[in-house]
N, C-alpha and C. Protein backbone atom coordinates (compact mmCIF):
# COMPACT_ATOMS: atom_id res chain seq x y z
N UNK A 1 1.83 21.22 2.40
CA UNK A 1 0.48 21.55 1.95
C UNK A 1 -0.49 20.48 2.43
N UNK A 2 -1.74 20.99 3.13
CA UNK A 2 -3.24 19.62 3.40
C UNK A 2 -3.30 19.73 2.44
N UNK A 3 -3.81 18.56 2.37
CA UNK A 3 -5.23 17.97 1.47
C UNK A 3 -6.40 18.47 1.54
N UNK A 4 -6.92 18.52 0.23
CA UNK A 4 -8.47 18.72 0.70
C UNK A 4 -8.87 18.04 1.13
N UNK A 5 -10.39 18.52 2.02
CA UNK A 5 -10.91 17.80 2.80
C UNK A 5 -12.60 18.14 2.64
N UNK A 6 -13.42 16.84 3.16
CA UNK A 6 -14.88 17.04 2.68
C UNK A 6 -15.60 16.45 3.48
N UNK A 7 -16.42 16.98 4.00
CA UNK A 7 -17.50 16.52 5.20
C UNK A 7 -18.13 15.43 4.49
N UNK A 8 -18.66 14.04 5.10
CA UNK A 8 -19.15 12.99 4.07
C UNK A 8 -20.62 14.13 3.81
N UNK A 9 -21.46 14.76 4.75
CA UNK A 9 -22.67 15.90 4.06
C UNK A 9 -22.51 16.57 2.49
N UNK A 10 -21.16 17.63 2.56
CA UNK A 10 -20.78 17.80 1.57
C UNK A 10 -20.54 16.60 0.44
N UNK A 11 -19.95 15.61 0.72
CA UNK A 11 -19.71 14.39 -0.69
C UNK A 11 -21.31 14.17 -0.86
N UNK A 12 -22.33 13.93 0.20
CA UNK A 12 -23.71 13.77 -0.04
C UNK A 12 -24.08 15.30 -1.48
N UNK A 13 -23.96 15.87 -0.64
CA UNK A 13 -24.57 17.32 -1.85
C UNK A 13 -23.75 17.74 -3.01
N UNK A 14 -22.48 17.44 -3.03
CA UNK A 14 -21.75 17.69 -4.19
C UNK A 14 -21.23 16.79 -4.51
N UNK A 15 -21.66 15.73 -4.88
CA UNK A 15 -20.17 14.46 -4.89
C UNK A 15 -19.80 14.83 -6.31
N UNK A 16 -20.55 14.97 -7.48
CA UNK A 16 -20.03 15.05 -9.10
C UNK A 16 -18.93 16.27 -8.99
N UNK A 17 -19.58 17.37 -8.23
CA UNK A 17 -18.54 18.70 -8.37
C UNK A 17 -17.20 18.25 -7.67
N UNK A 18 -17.14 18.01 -6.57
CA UNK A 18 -15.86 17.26 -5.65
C UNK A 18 -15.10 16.32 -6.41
N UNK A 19 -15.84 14.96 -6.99
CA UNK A 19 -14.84 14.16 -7.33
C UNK A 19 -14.51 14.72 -8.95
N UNK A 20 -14.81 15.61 -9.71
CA UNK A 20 -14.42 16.39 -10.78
C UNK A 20 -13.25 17.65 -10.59
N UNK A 21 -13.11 17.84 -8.93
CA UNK A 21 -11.89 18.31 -8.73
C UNK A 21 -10.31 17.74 -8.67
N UNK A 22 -11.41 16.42 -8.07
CA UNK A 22 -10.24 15.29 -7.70
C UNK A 22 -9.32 15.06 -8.85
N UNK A 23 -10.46 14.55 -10.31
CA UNK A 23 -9.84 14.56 -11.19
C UNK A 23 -9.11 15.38 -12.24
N UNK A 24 -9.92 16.56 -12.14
CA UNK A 24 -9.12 17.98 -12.32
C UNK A 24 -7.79 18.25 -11.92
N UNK A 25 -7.85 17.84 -10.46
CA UNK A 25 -6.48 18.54 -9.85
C UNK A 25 -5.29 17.67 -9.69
N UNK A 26 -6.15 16.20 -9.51
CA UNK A 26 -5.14 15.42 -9.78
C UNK A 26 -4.74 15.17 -7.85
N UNK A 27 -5.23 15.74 -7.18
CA UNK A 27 -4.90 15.86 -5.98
C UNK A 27 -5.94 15.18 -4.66
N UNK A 28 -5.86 13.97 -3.97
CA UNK A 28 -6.47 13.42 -2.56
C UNK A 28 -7.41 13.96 -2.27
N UNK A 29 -8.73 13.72 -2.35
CA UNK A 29 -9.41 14.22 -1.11
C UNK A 29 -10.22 13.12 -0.09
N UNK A 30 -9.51 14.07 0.84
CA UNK A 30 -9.90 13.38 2.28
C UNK A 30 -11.15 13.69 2.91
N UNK A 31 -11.83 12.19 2.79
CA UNK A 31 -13.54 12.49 3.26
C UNK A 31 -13.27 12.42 4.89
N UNK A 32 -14.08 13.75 5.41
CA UNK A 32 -14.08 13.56 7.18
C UNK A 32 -15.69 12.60 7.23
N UNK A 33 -15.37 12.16 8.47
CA UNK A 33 -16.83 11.90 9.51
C UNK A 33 -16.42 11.69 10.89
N UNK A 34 -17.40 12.85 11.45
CA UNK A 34 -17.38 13.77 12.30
C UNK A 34 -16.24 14.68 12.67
N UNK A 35 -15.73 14.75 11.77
CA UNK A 35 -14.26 15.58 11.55
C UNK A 35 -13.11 14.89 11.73
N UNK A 36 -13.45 13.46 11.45
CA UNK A 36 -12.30 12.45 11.63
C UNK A 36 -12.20 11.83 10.11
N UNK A 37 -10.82 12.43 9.68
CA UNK A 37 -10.13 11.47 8.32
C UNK A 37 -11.34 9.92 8.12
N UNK A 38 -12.06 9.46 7.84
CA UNK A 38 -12.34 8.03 6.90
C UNK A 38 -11.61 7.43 6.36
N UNK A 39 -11.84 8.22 4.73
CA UNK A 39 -11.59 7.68 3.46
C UNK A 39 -10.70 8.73 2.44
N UNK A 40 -10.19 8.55 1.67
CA UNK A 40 -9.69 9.28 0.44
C UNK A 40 -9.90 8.73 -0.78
N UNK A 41 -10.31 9.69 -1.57
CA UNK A 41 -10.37 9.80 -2.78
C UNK A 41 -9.44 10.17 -4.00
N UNK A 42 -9.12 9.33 -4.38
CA UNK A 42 -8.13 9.56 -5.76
C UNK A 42 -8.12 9.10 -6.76
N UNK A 43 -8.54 9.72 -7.94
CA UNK A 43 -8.27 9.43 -9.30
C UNK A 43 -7.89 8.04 -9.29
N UNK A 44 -8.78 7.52 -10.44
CA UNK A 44 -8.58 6.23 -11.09
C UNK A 44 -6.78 5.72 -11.52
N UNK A 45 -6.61 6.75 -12.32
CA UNK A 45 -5.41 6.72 -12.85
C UNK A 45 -4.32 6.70 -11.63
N UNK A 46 -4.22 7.77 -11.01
CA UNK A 46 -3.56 7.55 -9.70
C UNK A 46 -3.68 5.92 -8.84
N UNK A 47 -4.77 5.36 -8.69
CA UNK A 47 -4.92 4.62 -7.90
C UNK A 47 -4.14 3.23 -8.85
N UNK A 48 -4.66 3.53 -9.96
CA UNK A 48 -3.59 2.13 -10.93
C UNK A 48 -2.38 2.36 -10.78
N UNK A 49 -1.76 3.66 -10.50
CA UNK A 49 -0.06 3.94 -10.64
C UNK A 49 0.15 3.31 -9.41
N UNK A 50 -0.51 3.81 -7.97
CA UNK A 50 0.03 3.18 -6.82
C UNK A 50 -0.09 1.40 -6.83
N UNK A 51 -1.08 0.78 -7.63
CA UNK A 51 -1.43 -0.10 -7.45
C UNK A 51 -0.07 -0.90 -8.09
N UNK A 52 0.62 -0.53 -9.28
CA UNK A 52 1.04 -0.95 -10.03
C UNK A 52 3.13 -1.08 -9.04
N UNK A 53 2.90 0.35 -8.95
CA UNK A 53 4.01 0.51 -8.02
C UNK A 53 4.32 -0.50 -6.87
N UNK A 54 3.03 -1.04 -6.13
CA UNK A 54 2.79 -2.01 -4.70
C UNK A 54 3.49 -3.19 -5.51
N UNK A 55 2.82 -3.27 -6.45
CA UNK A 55 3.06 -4.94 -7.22
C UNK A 55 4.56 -5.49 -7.71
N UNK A 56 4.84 -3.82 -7.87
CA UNK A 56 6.51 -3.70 -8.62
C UNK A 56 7.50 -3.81 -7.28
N UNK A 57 7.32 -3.34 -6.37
CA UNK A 57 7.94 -3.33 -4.43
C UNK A 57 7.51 -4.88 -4.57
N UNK A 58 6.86 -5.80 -4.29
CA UNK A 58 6.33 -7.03 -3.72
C UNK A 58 7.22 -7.94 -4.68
N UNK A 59 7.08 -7.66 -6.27
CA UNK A 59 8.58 -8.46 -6.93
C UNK A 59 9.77 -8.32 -6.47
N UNK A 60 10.08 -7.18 -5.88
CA UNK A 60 11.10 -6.81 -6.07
C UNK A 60 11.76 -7.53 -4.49
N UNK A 61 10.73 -8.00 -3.59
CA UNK A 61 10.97 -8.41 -2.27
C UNK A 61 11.13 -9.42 -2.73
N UNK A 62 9.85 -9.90 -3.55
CA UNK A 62 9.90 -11.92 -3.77
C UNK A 62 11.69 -12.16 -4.70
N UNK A 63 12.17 -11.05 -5.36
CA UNK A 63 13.07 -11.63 -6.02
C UNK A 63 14.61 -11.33 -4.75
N UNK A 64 14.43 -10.70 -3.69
CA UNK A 64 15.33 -10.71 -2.89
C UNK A 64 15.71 -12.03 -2.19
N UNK A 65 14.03 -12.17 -1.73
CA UNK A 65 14.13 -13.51 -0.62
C UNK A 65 14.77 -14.45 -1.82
N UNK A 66 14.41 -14.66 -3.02
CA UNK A 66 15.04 -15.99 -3.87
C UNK A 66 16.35 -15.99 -4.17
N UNK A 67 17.22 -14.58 -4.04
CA UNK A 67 18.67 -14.30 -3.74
C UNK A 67 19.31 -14.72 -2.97
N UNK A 68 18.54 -14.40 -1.81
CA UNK A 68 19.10 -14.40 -0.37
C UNK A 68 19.15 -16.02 -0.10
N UNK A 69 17.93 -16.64 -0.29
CA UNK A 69 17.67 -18.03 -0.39
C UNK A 69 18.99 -19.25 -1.48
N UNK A 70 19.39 -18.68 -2.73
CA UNK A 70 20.32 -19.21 -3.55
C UNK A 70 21.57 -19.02 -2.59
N UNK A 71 22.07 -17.58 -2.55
CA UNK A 71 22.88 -17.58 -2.07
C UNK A 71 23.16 -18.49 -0.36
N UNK A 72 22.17 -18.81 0.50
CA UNK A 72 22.67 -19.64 1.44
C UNK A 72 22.57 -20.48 1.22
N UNK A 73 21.83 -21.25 0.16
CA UNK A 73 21.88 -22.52 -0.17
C UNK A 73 23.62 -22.78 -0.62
N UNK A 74 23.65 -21.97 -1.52
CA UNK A 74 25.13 -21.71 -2.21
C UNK A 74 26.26 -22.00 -0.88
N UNK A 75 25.96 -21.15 -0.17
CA UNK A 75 27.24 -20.89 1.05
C UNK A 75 26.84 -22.09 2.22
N UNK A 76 25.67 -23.18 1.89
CA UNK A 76 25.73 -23.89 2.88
C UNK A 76 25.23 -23.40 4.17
N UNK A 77 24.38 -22.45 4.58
CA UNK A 77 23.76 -21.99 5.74
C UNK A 77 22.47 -22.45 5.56
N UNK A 78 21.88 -23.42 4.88
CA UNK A 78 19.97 -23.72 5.52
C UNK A 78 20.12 -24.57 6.25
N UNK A 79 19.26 -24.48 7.48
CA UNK A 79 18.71 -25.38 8.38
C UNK A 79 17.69 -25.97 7.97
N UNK A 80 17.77 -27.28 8.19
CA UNK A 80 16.33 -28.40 7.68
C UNK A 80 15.61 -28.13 9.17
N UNK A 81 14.32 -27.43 9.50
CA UNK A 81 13.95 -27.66 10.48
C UNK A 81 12.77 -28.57 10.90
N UNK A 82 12.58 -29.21 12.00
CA UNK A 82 11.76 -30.07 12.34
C UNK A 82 10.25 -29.89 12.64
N UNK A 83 10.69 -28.74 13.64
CA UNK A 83 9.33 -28.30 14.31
C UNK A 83 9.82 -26.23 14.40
N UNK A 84 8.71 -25.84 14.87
CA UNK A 84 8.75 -24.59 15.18
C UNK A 84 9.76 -24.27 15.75
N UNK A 85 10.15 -25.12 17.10
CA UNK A 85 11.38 -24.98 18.35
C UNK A 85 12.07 -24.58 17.74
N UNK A 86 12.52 -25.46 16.67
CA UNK A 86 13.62 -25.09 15.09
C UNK A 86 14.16 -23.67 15.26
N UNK A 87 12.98 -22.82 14.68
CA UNK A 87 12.85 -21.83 14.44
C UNK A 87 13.63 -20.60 15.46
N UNK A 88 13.57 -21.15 16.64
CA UNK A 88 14.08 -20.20 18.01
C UNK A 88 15.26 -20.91 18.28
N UNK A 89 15.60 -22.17 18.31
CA UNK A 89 17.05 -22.66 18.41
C UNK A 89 18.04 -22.16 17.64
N UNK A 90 19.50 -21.84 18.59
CA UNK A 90 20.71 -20.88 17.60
C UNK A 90 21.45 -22.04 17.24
N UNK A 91 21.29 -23.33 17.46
CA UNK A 91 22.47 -24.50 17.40
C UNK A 91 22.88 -24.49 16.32
């Protein structure tokens, strides 16, 4: 299924009726200009769920790397590095 979609003219002449669908339907709408995708529009509520979701993924990375990090500390694999070179050397 598209998305709806809305000429930025149309968001000019209807924006209360449009974004009262948005929130009605619960469903994206995609502002064009010149018939090219912009921007989207989505519900407040929606936008806190994704927001909240990003934040919950980004712990969930920061608590990997601190795994991954214990555990080689644990097993004895960190390199103390000096300089960048460090970084590209396999020694």
């Amino acid at each position: 299924m598209f998305p709806k979609t809305a000429s930025m003219q149309q968001i000019q002449k209807n924006y209360r009726k449009l974004f009262d669908e948005v929130i009605e339907s619960q469903e994206p709408l995609v502002v064009l200009n010149n018939n090219k995708p912009e921007v989207v529009i989505i519900d407040i509520h929606q936008f806190e769920e994704i927001q909240a979701k990003a934040e919950k993924y980004e712990l969930e990375l920061a608590m990997k790397a601190i795994m991954t990090y214990k555990k080689e500390k644990k097993d004895g694999k960190l390199k103390v590095l000096k300089s960048i070179k460090d970084l590209i050397d396999e020694d």
